[in-house]
C-alpha atoms as a PDB file:
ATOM      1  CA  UNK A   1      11.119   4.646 -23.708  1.00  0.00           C
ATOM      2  CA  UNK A   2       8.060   5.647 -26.382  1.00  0.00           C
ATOM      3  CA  UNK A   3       5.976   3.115 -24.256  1.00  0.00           C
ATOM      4  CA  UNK A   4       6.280   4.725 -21.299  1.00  0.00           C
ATOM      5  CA  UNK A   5       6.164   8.327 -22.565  1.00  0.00           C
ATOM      6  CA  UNK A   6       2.890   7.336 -24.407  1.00  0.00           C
ATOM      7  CA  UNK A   7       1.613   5.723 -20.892  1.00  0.00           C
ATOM      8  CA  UNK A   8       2.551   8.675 -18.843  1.00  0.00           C
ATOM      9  CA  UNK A   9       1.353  10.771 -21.017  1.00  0.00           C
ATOM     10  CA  UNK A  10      -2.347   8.506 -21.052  1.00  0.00           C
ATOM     11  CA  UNK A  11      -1.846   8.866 -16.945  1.00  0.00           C
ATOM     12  CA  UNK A  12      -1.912  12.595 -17.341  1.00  0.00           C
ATOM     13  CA  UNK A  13      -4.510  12.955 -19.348  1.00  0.00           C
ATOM     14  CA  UNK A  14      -6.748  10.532 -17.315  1.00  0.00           C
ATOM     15  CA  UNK A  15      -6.113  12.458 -14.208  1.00  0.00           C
ATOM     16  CA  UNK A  16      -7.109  15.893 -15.585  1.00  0.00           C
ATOM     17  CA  UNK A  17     -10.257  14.387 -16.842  1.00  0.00           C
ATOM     18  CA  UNK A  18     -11.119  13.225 -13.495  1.00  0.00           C
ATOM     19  CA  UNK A  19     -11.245  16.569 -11.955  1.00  0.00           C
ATOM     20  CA  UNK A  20     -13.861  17.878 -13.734  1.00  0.00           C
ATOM     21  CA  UNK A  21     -15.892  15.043 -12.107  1.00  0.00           C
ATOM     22  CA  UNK A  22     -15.091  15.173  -8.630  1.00  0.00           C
ATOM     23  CA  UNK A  23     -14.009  19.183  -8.677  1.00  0.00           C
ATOM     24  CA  UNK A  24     -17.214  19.584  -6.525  1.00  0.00           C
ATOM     25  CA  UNK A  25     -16.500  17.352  -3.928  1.00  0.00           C
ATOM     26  CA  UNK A  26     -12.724  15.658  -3.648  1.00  0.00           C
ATOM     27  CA  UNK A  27     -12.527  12.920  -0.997  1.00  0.00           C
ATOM     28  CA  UNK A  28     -10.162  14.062   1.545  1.00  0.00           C
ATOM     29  CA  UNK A  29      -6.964  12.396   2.364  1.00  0.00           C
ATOM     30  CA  UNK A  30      -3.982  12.297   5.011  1.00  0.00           C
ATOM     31  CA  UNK A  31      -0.818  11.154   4.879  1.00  0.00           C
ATOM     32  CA  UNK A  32       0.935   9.857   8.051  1.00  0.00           C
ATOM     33  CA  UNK A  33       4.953  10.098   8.236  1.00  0.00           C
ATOM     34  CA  UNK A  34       7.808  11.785   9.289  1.00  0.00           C
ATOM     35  CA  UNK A  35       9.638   8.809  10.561  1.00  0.00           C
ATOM     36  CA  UNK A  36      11.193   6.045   7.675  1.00  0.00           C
ATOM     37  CA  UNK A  37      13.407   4.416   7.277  1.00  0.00           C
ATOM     38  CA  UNK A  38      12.755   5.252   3.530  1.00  0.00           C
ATOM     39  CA  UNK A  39      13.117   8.175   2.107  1.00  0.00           C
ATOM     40  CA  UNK A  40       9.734   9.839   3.960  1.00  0.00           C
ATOM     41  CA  UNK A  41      10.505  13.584   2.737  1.00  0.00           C
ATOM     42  CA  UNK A  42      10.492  12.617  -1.017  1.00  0.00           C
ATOM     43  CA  UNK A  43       7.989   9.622  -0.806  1.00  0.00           C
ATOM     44  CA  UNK A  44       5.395  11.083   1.205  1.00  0.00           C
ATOM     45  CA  UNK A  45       5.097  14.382  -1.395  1.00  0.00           C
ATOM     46  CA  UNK A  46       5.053  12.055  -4.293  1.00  0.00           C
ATOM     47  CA  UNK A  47       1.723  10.529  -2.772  1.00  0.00           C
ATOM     48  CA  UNK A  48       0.621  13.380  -2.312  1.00  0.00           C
ATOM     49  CA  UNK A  49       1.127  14.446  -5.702  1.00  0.00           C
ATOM     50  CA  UNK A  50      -0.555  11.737  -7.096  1.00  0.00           C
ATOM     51  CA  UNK A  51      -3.259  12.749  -4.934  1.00  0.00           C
ATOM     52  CA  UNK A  52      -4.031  16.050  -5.595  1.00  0.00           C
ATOM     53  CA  UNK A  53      -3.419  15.464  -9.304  1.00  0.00           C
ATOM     54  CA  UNK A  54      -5.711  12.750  -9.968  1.00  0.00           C
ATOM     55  CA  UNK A  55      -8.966  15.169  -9.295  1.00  0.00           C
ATOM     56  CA  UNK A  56     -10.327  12.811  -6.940  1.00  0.00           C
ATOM     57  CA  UNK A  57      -8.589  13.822  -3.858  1.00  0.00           C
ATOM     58  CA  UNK A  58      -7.260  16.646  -1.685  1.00  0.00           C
ATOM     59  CA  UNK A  59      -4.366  15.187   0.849  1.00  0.00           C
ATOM     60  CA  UNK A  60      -2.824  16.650   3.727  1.00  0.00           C
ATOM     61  CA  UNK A  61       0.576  15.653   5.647  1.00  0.00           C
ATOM     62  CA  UNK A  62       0.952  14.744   8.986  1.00  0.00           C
ATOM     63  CA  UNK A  63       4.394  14.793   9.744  1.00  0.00           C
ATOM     64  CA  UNK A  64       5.501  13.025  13.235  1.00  0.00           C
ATOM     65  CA  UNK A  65       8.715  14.751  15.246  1.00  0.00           C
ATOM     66  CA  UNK A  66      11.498  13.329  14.498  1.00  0.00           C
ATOM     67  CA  UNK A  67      12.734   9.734  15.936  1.00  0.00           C
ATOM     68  CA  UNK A  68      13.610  10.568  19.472  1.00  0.00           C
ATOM     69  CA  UNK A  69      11.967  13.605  19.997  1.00  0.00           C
ATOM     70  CA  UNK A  70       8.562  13.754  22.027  1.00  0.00           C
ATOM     71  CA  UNK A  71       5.339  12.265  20.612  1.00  0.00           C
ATOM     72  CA  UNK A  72       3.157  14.063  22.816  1.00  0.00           C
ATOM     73  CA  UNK A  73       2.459  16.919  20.015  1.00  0.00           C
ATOM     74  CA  UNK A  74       1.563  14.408  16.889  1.00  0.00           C
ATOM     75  CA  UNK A  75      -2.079  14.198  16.664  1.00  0.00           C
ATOM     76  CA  UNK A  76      -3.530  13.951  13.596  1.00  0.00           C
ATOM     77  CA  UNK A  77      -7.109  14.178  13.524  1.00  0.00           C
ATOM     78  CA  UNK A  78      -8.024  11.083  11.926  1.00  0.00           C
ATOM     79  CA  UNK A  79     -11.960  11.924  11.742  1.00  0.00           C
ATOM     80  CA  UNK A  80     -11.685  14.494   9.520  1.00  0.00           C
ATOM     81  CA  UNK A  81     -10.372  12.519   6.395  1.00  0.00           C
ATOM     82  CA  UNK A  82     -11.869   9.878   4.318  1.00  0.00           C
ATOM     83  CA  UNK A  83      -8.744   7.698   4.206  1.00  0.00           C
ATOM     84  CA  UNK A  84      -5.496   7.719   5.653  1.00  0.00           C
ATOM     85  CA  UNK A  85      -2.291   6.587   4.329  1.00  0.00           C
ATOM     86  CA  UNK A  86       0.578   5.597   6.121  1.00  0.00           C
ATOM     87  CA  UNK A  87       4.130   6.226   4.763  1.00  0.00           C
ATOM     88  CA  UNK A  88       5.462   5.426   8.609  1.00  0.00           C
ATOM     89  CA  UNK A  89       7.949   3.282  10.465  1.00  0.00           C
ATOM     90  CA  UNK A  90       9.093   4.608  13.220  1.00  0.00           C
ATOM     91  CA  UNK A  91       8.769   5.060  17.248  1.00  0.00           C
ATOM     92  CA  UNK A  92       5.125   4.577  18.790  1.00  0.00           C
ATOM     93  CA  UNK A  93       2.109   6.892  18.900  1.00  0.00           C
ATOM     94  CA  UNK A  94       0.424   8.252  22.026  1.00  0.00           C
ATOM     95  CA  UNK A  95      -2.043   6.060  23.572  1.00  0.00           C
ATOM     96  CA  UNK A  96      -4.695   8.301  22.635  1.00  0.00           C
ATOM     97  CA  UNK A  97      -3.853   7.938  19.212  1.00  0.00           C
ATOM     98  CA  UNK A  98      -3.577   5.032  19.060  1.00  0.00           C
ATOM     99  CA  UNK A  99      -7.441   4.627  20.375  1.00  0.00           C
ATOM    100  CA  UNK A 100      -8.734   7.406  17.741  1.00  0.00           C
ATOM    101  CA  UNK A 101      -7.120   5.446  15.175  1.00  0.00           C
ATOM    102  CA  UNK A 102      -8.458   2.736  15.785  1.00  0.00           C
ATOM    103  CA  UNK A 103     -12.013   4.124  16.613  1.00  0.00           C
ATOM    104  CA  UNK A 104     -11.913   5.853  12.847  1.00  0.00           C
ATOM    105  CA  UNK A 105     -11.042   2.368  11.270  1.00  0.00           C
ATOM    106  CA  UNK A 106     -13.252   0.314  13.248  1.00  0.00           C
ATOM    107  CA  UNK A 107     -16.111   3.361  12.068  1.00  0.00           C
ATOM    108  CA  UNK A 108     -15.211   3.034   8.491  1.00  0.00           C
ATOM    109  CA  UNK A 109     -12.110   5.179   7.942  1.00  0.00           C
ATOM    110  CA  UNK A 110     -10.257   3.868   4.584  1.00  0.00           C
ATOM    111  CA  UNK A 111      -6.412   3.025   5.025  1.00  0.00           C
ATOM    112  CA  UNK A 112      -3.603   2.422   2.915  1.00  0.00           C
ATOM    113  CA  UNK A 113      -0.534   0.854   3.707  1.00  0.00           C
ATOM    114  CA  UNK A 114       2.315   1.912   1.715  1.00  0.00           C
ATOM    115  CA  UNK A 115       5.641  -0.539   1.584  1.00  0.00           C
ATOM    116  CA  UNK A 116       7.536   0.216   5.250  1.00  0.00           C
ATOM    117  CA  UNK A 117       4.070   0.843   6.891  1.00  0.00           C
ATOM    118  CA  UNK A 118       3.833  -2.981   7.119  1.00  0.00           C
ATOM    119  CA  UNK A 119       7.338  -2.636   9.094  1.00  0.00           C
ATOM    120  CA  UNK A 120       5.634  -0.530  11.762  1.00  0.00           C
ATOM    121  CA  UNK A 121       4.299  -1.773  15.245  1.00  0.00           C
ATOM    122  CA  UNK A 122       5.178  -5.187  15.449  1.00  0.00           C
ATOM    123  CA  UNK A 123       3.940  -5.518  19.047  1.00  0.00           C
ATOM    124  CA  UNK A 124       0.664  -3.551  18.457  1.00  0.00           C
ATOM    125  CA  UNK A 125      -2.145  -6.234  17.716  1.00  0.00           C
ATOM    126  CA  UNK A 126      -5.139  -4.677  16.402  1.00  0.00           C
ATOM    127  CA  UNK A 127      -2.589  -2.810  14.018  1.00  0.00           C
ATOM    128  CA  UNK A 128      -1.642  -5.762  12.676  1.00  0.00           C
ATOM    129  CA  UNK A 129      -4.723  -6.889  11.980  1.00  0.00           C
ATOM    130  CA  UNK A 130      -5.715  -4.024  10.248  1.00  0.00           C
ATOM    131  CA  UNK A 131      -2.520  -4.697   7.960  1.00  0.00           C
ATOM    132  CA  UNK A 132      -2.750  -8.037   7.135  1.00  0.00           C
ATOM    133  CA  UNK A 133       0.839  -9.139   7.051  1.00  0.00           C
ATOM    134  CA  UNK A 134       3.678  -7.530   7.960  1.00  0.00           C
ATOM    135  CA  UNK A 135       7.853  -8.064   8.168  1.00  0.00           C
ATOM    136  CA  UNK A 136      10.236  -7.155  10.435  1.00  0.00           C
ATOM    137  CA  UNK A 137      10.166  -5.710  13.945  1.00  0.00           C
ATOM    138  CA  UNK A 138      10.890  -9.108  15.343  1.00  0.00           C
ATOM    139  CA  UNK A 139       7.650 -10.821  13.741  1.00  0.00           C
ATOM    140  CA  UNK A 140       7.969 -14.498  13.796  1.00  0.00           C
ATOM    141  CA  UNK A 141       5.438 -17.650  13.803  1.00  0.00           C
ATOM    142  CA  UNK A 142       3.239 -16.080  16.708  1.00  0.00           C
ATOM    143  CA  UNK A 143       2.512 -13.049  14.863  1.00  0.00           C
ATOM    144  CA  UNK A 144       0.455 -15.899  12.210  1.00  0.00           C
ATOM    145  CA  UNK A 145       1.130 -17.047   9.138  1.00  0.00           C
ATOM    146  CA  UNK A 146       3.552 -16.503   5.909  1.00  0.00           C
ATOM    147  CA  UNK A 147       0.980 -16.527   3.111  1.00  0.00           C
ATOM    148  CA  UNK A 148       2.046 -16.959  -0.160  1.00  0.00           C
ATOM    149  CA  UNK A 149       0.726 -18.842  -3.471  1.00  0.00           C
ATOM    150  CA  UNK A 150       1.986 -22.126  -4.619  1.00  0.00           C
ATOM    151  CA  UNK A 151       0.343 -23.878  -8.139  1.00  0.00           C
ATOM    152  CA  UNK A 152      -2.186 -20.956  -8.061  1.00  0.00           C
ATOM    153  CA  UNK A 153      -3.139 -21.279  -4.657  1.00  0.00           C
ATOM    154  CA  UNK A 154      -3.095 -19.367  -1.618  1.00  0.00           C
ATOM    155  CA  UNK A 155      -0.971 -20.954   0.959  1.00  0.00           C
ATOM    156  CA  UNK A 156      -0.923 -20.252   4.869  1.00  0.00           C
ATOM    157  CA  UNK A 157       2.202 -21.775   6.227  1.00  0.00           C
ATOM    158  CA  UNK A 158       2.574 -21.783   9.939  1.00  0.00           C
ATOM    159  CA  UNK A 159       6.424 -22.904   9.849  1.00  0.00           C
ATOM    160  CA  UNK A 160       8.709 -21.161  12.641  1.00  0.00           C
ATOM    161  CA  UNK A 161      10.926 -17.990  11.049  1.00  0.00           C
ATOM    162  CA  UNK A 162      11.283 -14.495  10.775  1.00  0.00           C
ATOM    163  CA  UNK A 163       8.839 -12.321   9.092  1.00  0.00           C
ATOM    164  CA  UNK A 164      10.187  -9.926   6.179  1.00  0.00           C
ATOM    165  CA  UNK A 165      12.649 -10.238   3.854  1.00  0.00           C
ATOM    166  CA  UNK A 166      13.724  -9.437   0.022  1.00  0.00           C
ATOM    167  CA  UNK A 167      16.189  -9.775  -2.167  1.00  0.00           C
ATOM    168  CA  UNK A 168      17.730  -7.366  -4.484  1.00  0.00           C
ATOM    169  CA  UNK A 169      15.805  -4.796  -6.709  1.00  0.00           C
ATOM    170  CA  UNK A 170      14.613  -5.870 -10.001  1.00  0.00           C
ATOM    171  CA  UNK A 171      11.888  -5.494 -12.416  1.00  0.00           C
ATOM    172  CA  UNK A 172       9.151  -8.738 -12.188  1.00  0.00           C
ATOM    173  CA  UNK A 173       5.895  -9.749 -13.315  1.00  0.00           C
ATOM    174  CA  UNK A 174       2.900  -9.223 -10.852  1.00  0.00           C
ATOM    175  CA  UNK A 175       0.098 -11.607 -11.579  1.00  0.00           C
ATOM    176  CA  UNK A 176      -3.763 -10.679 -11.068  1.00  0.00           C
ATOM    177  CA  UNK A 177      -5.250 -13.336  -8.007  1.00  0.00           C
ATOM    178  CA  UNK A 178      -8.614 -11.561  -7.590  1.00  0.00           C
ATOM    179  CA  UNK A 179     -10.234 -10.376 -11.458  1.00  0.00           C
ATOM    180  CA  UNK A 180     -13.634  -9.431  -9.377  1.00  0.00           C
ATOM    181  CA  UNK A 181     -11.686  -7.187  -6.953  1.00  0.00           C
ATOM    182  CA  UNK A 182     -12.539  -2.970  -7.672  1.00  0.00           C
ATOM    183  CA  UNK A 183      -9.059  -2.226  -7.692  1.00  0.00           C
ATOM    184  CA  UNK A 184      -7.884  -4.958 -10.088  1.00  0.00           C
ATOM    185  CA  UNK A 185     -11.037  -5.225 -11.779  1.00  0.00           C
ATOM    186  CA  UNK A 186     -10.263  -3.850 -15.487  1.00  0.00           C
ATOM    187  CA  UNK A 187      -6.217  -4.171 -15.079  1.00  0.00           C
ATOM    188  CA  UNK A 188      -4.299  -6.649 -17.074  1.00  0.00           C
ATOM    189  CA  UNK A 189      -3.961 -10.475 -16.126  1.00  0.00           C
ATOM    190  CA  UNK A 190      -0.254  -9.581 -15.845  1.00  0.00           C
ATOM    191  CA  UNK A 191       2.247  -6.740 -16.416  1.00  0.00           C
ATOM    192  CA  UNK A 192       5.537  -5.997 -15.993  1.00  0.00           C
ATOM    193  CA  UNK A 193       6.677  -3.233 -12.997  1.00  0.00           C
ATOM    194  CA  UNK A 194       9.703  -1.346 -13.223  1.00  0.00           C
ATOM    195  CA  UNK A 195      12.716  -2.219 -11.071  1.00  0.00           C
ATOM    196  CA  UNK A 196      11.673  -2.040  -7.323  1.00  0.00           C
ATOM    197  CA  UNK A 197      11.966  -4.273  -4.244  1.00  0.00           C
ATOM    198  CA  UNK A 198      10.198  -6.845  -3.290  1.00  0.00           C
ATOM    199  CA  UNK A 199       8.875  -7.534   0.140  1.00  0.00           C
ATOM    200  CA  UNK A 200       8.779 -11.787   0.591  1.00  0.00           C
ATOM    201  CA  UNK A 201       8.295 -14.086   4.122  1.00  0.00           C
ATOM    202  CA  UNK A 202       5.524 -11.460   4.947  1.00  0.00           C
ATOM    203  CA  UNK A 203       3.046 -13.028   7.902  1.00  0.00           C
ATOM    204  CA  UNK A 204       0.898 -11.315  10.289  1.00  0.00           C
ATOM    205  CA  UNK A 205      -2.848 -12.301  11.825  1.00  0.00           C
ATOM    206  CA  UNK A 206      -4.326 -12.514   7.784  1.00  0.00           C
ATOM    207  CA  UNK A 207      -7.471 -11.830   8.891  1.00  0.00           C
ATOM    208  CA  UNK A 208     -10.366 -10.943   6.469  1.00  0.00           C
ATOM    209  CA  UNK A 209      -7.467 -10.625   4.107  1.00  0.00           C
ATOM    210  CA  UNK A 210      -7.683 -10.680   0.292  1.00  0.00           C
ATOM    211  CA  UNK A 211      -4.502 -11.495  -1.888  1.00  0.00           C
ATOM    212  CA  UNK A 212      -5.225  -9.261  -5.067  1.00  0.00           C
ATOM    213  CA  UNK A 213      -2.328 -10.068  -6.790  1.00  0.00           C
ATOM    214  CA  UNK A 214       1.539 -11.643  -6.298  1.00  0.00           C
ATOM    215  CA  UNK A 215       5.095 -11.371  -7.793  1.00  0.00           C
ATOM    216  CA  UNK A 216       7.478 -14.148  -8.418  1.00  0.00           C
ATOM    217  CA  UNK A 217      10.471 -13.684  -5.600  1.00  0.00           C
ATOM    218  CA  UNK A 218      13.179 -15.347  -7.767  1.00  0.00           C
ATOM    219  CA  UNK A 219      15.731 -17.245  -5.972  1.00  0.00           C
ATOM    220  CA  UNK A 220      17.925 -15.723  -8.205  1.00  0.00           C
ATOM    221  CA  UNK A 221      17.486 -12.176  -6.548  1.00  0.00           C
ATOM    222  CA  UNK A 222      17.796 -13.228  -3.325  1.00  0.00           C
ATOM    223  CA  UNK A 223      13.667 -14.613  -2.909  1.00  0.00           C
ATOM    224  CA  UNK A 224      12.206 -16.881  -1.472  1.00  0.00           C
ATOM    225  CA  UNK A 225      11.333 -19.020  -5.113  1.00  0.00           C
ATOM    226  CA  UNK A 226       7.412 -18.456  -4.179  1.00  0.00           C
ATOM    227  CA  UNK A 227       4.713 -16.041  -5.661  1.00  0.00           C
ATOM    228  CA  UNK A 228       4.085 -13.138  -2.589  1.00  0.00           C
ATOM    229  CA  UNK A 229       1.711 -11.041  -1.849  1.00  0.00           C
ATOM    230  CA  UNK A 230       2.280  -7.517  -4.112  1.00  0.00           C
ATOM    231  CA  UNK A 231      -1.181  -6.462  -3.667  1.00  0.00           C
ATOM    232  CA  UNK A 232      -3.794  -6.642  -0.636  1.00  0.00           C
ATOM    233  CA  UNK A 233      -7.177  -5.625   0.395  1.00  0.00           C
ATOM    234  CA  UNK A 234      -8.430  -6.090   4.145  1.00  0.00           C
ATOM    235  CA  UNK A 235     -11.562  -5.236   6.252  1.00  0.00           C
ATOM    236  CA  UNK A 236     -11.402  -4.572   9.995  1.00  0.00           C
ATOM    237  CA  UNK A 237     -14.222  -3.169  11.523  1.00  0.00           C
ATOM    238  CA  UNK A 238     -16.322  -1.051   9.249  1.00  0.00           C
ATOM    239  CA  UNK A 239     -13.151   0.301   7.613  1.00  0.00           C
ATOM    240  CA  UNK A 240     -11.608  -0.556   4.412  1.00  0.00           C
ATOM    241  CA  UNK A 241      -7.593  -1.322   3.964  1.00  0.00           C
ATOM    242  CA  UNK A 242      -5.769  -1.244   0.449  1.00  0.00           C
ATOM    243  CA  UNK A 243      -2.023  -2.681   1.158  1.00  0.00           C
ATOM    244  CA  UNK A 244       0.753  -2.532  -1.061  1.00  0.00           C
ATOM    245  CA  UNK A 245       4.204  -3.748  -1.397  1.00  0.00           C
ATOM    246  CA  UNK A 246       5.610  -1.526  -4.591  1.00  0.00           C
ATOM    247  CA  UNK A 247       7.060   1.784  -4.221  1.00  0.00           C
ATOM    248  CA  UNK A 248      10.521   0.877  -2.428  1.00  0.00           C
ATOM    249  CA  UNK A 249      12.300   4.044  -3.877  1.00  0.00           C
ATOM    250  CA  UNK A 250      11.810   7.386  -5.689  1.00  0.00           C
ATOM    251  CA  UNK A 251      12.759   5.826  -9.040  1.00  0.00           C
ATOM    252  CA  UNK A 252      10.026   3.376  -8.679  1.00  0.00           C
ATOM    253  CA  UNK A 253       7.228   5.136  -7.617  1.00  0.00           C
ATOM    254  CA  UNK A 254       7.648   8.408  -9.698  1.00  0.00           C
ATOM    255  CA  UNK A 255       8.735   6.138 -12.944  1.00  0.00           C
ATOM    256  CA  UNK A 256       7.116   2.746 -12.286  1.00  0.00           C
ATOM    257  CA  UNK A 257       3.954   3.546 -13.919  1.00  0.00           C
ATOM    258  CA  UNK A 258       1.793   0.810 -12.538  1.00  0.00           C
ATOM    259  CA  UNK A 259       2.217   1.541  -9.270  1.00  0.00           C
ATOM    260  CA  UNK A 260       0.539   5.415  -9.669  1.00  0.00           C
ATOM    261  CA  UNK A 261      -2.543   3.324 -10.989  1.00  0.00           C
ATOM    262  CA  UNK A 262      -2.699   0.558  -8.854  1.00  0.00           C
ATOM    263  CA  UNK A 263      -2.221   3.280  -5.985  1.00  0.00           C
ATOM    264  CA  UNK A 264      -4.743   5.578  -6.371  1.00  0.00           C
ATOM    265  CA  UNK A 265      -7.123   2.411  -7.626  1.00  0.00           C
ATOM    266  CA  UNK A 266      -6.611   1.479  -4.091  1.00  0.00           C
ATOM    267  CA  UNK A 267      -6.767   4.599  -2.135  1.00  0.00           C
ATOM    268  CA  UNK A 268     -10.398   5.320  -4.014  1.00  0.00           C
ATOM    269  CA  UNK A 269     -11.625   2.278  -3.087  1.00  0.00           C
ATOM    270  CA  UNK A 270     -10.420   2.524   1.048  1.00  0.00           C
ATOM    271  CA  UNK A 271     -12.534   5.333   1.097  1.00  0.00           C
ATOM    272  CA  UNK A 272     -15.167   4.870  -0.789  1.00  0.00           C
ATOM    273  CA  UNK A 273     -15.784   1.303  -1.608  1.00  0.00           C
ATOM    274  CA  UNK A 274     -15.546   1.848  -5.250  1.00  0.00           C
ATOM    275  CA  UNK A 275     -13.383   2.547  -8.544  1.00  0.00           C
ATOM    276  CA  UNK A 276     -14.415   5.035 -10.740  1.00  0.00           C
ATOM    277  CA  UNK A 277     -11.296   5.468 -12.286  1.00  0.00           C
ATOM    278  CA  UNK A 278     -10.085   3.866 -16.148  1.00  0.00           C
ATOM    279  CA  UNK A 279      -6.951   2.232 -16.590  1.00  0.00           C
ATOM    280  CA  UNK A 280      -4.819   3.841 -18.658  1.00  0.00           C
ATOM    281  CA  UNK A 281      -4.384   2.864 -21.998  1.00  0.00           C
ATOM    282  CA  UNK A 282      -1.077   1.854 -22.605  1.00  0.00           C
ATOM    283  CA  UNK A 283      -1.156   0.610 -19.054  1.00  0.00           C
ATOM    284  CA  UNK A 284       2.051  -1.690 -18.661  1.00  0.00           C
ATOM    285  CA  UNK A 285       1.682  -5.462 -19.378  1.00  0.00           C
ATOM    286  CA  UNK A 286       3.841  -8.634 -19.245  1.00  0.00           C
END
């Protein structure tokens, strides 16, 4: 408990000495949601806490109707942030949205994926693209490969089965792939994240995709015994994608203190191609 008091309070800290460096000019973000099936109305103004604490950024909501309800009215303007991140799974955008968002990517728009994103618009394919991988929403072998590592290596299996799984929460190790990476540049070889789920039998196009780093899906929890994907970065078009798995629930994004890092790492560099930010000390290891 003194650990992660000491590391929280390093995280505070860090982020109020950030503002005074970007005060002038704070990269604009959006959030997309409003349709989960997590818990969207707690999540989504945690991120956006994070956000607007760190001094770096000033984020916005776009909230969708609800599920059922017409789409027509939800369009965010895309153009007019820096990097959007998507805290959605739910029922499908207008056409015309669809087309912007893509346009803004394909420009150089920064996204993030955050956990159920990579749920979202299985049958969309320049969406998944953009993600990388993805699970559920009826993905199997012709949506691409699972990609996971085996003896340190990155493995692309094309077996037949269903895309996205996981077993049952637990704390677990997530191990660094990519040292030269911005986002995990400076962190830790490997640390230790608080209890959370984790996504496993992700697969998806894998195009122009970077595993940054993996966790250990234990058999024992319900895994798949194989290191997955925890961490991801992604180009499509011009644009930039961070995705990551972590942040299943409240308790493990507002107490799991590597995810706030290892988000806002990756938002900064979606929109801007670089880090600027320190790692905490005290940040959590193995």
């Amino acid at each position: 408990m003194k650990t992660i008091k000491i590391f929280v309070t390093c995280l505070i800290l860090l982020l109020s000495a950030n503002v005074f460096s970007y005060a002038k000019k704070p990269v604009k973000a959006l959030i997309v949601t409003g349709q989960n099936n997590h818990n969207w109305e707690v999540n989504s103004l945690v991120l956006q806490k994070y956000l607007n604490e760190s001094g770096i950024f000033t984020a916005d909501l776009a909230i969708s109707p609800k599920r059922g309800e017409d789409m027509s009215s939800f369009r965010p303007d895309f153009s007019a942030y820096k990097v959007i991140v998507l805290d959605y799974n739910g029922e499908a955008w207008c056409d015309d949205v669809n087309k912007a968002f893509l346009e803004y990517v394909k420009k150089g728009g920064g996204v993030v994926v955050y956990h159920a994103a990579n749920n979202s618009f299985s049958n969309w394919k320049e969406y998944n693209e953009i993600i990388g991988l993805g699970g559920w929403g009826n993905r199997n072998e012709t949506d691409g490969p699972y990609v996971y590592f085996k003896d340190g290596k990155e493995v692309r299996d094309t077996s037949p089965g269903p895309g996205g799984s996981h077993g049952s929460q637990h704390e677990y190790t997530i191990v660094v792939r990519d040292k030269k990476h911005p986002i995990t540049k400076d962190l830790p070889e490997s640390w230790m994240h608080s209890k959370d789920e984790l996504y496993d039998r992700l697969r998806g196009p894998a195009k122009n995709l970077t595993v940054l780093a993996t966790a250990y899906s234990a058999k024992e929890t319900g895994g798949t015994g194989r290191d997955e994907p925890a961490l991801m970065a992604i180009t499509w078009g011009k644009g930039r994608i961070f995705h990551t798995v972590l942040g299943d629930n409240i308790r493990s994004t507002v107490e799991g203190g590597s995810f706030a890092v290892t988000f806002l790492r990756g938002t900064e560099w979606a929109a801007t191609g670089k880090v600027t930010q320190k790692v905490p000390d005290g940040f959590p290891r193995k």
